[in-house]
PDB file of N, CA and C in Angstrom:
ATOM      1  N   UNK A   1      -4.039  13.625  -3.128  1.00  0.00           N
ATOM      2  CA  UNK A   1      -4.431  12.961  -4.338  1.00  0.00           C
ATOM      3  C   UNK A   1      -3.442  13.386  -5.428  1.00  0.00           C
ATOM      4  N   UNK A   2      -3.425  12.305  -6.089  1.00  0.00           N
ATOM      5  CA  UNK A   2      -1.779  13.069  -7.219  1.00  0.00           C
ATOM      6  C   UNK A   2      -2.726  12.399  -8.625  1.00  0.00           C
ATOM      7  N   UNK A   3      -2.310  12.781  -9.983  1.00  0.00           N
ATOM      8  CA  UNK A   3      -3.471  13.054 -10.999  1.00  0.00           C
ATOM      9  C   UNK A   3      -1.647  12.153 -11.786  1.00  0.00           C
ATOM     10  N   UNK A   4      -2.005  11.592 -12.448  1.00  0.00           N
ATOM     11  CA  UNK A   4      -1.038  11.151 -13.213  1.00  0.00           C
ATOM     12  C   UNK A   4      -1.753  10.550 -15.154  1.00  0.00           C
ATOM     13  N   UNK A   5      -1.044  11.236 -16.119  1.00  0.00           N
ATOM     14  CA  UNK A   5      -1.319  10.940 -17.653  1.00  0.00           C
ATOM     15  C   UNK A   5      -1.418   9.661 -17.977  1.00  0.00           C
ATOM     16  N   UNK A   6      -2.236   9.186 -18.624  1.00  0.00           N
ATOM     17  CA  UNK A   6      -2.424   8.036 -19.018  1.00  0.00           C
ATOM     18  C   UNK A   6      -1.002   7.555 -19.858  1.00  0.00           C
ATOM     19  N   UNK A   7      -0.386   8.631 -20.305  1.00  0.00           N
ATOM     20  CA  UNK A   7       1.560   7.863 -20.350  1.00  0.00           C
ATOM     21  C   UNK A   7       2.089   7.738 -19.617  1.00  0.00           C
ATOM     22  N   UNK A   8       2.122   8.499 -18.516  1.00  0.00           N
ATOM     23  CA  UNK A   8       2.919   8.405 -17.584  1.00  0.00           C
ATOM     24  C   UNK A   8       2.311   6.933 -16.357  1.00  0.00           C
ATOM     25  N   UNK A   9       1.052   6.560 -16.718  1.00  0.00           N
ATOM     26  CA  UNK A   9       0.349   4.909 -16.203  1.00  0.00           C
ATOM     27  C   UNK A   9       1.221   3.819 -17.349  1.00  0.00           C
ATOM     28  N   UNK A  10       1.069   4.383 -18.368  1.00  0.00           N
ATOM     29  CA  UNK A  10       1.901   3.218 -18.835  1.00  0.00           C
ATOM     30  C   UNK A  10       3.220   2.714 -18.944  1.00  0.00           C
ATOM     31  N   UNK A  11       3.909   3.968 -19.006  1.00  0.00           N
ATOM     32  CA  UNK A  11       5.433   4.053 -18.886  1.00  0.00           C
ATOM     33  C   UNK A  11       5.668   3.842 -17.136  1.00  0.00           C
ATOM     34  N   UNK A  12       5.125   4.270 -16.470  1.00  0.00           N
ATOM     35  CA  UNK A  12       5.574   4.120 -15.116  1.00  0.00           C
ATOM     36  C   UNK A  12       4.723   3.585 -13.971  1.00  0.00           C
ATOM     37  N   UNK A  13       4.310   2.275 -14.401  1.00  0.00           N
ATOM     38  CA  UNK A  13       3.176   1.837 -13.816  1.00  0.00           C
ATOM     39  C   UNK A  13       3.682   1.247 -12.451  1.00  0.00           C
ATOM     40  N   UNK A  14       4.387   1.244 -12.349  1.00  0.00           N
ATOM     41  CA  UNK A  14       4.979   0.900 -11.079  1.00  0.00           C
ATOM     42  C   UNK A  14       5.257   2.024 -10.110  1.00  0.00           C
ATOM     43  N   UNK A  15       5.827   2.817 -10.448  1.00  0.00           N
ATOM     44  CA  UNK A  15       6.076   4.099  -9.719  1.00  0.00           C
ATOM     45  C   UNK A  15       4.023   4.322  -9.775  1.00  0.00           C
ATOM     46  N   UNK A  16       3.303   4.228 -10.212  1.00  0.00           N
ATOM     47  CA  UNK A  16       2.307   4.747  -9.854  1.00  0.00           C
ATOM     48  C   UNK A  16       1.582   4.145  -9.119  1.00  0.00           C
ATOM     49  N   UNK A  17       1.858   2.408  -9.204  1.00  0.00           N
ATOM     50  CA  UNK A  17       0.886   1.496  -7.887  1.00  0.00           C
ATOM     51  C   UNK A  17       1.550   1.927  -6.962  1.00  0.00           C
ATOM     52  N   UNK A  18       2.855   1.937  -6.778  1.00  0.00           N
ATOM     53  CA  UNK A  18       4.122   2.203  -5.321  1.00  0.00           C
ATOM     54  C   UNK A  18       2.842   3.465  -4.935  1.00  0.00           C
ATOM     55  N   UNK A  19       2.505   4.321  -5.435  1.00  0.00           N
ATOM     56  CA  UNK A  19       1.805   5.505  -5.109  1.00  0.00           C
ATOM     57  C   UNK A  19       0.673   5.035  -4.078  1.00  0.00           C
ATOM     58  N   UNK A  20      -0.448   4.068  -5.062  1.00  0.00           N
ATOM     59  CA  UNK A  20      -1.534   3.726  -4.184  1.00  0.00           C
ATOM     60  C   UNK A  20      -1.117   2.812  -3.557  1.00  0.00           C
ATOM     61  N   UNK A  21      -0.409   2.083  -3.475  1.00  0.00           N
ATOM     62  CA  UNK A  21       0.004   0.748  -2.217  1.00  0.00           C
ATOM     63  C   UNK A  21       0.350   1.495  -1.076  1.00  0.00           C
ATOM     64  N   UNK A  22       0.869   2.578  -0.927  1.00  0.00           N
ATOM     65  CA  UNK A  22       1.889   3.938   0.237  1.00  0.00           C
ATOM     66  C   UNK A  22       0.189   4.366   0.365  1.00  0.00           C
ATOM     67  N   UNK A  23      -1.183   3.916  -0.036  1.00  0.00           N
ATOM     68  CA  UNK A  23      -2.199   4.726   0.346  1.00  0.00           C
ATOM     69  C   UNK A  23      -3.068   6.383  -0.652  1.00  0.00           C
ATOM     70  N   UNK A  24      -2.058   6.566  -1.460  1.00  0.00           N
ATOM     71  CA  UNK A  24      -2.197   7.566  -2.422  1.00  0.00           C
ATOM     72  C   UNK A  24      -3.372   7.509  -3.496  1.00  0.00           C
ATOM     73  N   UNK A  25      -4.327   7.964  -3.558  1.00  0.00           N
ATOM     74  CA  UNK A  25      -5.284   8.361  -4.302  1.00  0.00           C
ATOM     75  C   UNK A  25      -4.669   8.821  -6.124  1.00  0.00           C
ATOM     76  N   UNK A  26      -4.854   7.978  -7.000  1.00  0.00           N
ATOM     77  CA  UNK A  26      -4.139   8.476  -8.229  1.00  0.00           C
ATOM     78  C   UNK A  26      -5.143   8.075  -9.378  1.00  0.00           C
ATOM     79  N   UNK A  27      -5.344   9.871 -10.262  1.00  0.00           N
ATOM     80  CA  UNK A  27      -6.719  10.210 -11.142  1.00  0.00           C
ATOM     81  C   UNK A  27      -5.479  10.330 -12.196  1.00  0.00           C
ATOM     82  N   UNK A  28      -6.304   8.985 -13.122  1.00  0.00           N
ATOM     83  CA  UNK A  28      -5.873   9.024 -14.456  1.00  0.00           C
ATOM     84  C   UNK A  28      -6.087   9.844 -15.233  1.00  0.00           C
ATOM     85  N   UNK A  29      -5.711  10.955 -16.057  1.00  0.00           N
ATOM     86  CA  UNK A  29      -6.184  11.554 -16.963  1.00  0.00           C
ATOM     87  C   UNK A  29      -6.020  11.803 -18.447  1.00  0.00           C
ATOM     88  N   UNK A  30      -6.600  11.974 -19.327  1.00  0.00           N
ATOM     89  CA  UNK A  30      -6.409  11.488 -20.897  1.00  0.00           C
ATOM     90  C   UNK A  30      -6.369  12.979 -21.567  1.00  0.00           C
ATOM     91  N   UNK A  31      -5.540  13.913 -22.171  1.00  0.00           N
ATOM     92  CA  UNK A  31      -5.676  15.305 -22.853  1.00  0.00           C
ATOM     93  C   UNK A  31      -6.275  16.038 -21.513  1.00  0.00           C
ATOM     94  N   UNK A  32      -5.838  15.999 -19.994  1.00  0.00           N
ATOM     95  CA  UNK A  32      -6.035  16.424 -19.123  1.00  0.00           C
ATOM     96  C   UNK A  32      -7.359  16.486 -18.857  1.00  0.00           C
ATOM     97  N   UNK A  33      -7.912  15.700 -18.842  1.00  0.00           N
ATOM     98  CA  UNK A  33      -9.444  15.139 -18.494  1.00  0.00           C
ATOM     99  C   UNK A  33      -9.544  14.299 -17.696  1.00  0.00           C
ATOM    100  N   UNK A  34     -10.180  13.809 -16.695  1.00  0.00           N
ATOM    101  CA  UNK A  34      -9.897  12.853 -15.378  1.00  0.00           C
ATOM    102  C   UNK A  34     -10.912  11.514 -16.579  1.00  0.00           C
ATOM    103  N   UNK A  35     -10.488  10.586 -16.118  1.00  0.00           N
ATOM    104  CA  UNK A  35     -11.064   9.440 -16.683  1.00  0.00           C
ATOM    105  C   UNK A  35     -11.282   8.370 -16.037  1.00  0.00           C
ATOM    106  N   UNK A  36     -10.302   8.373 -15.092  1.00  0.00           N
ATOM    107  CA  UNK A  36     -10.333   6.697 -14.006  1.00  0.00           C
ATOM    108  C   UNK A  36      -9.093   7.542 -12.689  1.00  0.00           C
ATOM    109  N   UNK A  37     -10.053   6.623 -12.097  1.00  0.00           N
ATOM    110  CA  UNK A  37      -9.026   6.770 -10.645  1.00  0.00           C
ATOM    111  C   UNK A  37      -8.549   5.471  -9.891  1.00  0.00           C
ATOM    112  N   UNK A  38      -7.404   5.388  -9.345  1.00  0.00           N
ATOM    113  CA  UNK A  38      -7.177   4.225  -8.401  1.00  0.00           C
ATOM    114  C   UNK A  38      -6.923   4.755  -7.274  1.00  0.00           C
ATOM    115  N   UNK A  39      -7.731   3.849  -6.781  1.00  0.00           N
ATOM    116  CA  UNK A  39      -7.677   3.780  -5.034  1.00  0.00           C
ATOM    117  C   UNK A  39      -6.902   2.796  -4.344  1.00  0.00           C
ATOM    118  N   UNK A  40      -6.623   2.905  -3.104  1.00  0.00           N
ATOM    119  CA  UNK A  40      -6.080   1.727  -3.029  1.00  0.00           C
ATOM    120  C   UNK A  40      -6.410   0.636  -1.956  1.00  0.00           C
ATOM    121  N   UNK A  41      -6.429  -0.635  -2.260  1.00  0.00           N
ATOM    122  CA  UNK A  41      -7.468  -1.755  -1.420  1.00  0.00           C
ATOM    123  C   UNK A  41      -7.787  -1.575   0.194  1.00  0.00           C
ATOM    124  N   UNK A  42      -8.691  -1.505   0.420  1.00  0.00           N
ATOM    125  CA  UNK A  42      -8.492  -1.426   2.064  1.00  0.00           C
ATOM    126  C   UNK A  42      -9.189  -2.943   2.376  1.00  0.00           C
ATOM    127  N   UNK A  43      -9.363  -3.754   1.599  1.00  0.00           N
ATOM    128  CA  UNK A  43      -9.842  -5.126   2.633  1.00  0.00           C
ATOM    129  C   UNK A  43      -8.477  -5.734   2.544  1.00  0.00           C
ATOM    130  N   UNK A  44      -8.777  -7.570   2.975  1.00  0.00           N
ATOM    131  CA  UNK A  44      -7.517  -8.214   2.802  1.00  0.00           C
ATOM    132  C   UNK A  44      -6.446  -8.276   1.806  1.00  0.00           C
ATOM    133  N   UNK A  45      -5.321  -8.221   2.009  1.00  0.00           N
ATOM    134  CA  UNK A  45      -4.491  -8.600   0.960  1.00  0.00           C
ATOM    135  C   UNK A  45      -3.773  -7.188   0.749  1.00  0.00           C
ATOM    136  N   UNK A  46      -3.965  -5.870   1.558  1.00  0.00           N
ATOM    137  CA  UNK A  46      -3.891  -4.283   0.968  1.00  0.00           C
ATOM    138  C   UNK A  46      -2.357  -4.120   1.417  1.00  0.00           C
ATOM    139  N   UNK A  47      -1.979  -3.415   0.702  1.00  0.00           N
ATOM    140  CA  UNK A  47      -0.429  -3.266   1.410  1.00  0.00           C
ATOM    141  C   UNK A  47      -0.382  -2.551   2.452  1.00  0.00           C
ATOM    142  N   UNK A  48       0.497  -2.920   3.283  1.00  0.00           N
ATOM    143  CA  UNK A  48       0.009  -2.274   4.604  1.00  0.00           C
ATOM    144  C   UNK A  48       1.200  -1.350   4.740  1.00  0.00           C
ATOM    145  N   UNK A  49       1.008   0.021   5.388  1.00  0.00           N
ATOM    146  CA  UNK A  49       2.229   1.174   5.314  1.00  0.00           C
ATOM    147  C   UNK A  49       3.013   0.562   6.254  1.00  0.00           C
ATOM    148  N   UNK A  50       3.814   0.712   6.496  1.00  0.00           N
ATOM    149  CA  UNK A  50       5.074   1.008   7.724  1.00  0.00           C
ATOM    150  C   UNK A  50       4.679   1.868   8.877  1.00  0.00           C
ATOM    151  N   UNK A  51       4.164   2.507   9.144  1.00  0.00           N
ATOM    152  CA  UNK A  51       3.321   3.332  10.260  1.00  0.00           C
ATOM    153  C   UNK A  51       2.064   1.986  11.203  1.00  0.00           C
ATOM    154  N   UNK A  52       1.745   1.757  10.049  1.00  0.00           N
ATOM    155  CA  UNK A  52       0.491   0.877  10.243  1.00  0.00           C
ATOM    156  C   UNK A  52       0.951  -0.373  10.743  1.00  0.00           C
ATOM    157  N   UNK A  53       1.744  -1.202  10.301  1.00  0.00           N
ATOM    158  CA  UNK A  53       2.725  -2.198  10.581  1.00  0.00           C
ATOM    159  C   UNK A  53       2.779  -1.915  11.546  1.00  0.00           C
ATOM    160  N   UNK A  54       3.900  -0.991  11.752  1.00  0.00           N
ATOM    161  CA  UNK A  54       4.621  -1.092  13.507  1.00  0.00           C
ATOM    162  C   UNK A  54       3.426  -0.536  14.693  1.00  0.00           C
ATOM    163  N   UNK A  55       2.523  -0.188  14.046  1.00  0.00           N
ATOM    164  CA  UNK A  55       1.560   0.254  15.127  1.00  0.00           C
ATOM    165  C   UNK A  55       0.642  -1.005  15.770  1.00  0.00           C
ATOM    166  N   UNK A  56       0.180  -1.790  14.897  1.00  0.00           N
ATOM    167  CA  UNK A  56      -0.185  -3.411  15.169  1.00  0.00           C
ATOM    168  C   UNK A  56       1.080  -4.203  15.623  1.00  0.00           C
ATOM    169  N   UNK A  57       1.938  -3.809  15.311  1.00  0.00           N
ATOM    170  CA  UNK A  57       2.970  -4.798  15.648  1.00  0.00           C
ATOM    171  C   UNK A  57       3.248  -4.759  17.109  1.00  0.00           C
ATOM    172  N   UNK A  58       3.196  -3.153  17.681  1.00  0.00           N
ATOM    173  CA  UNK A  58       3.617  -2.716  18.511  1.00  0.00           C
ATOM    174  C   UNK A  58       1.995  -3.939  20.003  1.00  0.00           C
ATOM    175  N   UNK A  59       1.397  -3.355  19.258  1.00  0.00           N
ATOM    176  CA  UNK A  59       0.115  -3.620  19.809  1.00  0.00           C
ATOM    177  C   UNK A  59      -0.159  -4.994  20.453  1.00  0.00           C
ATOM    178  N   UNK A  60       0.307  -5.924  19.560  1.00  0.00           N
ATOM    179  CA  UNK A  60       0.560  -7.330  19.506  1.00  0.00           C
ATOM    180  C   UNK A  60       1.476  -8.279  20.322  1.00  0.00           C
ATOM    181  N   UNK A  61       2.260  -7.359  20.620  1.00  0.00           N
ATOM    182  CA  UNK A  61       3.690  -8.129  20.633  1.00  0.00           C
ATOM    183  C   UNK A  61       3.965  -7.054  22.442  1.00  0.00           C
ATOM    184  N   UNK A  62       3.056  -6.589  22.942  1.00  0.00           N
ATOM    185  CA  UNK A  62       3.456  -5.838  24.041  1.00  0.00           C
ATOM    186  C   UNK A  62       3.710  -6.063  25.005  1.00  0.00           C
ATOM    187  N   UNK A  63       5.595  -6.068  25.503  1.00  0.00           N
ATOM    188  CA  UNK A  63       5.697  -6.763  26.778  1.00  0.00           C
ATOM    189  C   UNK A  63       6.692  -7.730  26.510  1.00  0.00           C
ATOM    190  N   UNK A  64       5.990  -8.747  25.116  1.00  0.00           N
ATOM    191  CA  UNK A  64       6.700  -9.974  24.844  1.00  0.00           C
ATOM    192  C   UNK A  64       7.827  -9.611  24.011  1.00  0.00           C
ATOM    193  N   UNK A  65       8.975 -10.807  24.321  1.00  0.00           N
ATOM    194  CA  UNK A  65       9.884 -11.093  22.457  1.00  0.00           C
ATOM    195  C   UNK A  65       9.580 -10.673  21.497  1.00  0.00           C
ATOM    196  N   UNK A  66       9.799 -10.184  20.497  1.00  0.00           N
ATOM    197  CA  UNK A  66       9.101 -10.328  19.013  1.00  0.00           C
ATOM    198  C   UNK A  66       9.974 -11.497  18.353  1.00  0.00           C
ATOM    199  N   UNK A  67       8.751 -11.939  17.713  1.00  0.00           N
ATOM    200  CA  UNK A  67       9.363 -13.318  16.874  1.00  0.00           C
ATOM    201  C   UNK A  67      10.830 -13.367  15.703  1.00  0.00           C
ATOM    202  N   UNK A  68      11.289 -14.274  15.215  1.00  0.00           N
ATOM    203  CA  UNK A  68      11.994 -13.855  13.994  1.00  0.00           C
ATOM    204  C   UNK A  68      11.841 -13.573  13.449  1.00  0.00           C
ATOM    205  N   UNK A  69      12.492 -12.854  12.507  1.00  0.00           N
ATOM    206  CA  UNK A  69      11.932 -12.267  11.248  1.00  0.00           C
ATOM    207  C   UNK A  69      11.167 -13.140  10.057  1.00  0.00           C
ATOM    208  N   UNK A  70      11.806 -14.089  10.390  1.00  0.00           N
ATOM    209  CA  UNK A  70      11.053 -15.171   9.187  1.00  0.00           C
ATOM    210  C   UNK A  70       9.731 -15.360   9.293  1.00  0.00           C
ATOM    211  N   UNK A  71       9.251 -15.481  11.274  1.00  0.00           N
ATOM    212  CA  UNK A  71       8.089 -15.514  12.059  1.00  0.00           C
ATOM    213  C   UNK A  71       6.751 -14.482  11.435  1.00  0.00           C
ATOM    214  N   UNK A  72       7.515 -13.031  11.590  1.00  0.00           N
ATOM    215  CA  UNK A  72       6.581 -11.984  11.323  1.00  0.00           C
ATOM    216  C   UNK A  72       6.693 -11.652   9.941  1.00  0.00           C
ATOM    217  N   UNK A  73       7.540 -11.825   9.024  1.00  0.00           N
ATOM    218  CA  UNK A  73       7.130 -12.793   7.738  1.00  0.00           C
ATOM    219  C   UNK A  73       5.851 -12.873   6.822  1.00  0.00           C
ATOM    220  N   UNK A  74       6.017 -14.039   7.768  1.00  0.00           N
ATOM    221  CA  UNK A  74       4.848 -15.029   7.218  1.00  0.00           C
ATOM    222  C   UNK A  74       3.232 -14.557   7.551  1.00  0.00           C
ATOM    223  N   UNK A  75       3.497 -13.875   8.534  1.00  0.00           N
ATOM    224  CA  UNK A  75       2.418 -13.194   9.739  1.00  0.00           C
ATOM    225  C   UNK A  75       1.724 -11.737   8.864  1.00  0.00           C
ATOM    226  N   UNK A  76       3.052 -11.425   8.388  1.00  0.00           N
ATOM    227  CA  UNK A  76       2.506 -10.222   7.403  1.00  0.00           C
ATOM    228  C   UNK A  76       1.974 -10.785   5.967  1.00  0.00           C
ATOM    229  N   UNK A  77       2.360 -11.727   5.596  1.00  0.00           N
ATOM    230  CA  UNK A  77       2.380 -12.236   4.293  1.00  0.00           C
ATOM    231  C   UNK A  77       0.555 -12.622   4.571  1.00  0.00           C
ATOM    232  N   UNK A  78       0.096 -13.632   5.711  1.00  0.00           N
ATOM    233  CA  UNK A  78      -1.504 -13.438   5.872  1.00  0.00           C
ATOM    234  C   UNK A  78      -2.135 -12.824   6.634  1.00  0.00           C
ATOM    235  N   UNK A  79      -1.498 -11.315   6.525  1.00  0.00           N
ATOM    236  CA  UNK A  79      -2.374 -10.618   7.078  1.00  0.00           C
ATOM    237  C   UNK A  79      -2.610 -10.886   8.456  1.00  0.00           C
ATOM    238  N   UNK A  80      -1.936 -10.863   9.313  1.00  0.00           N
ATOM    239  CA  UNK A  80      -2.149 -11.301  10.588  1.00  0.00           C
ATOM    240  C   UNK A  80      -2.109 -10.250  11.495  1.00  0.00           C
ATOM    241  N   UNK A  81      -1.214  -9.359  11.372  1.00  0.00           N
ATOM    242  CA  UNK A  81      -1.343  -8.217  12.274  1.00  0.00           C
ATOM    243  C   UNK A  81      -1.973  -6.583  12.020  1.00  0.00           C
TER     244      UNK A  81
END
């Protein structure tokens, strides 16, 4: 779990979703007081790690070709694997 300042959410709000999208637990805090936390999505639509990916991918695709890249793509784009 990583605790990040409510400046450092605003100035670097990107570096801090990159945090919970990678799965990372991140507690907002205000004069070092916890105030809000983000989690990060686990239903549809969640970013999915690279571990996780190739582990479905692996799963999926066992034996066979794997498609083009454009193929698995689109496949990741709805959530397919």
């Amino acid at each position: 779990m990583k605790t990040a300042s409510v400046y450092d959410v605003q100035h670097h709000f990107s570096r801090v979703l990159a945090w919970v999208s990678a799965g990372e637990t991140v507690v907002i805090s205000r004069h070092r007081v916890p105030v809000a936390r983000l989690v990060p999505e686990k239903g549809k639509g969640a970013a999915a790690t690279m571990p996780d990916f190739m582990a479905r991918l692996k799963k999926n695709y066992r034996g066979r070709p794997l498609p083009d890249s454009q193929t698995m793509l689109d496949e990741l784009r709805e959530d397919r694997y």
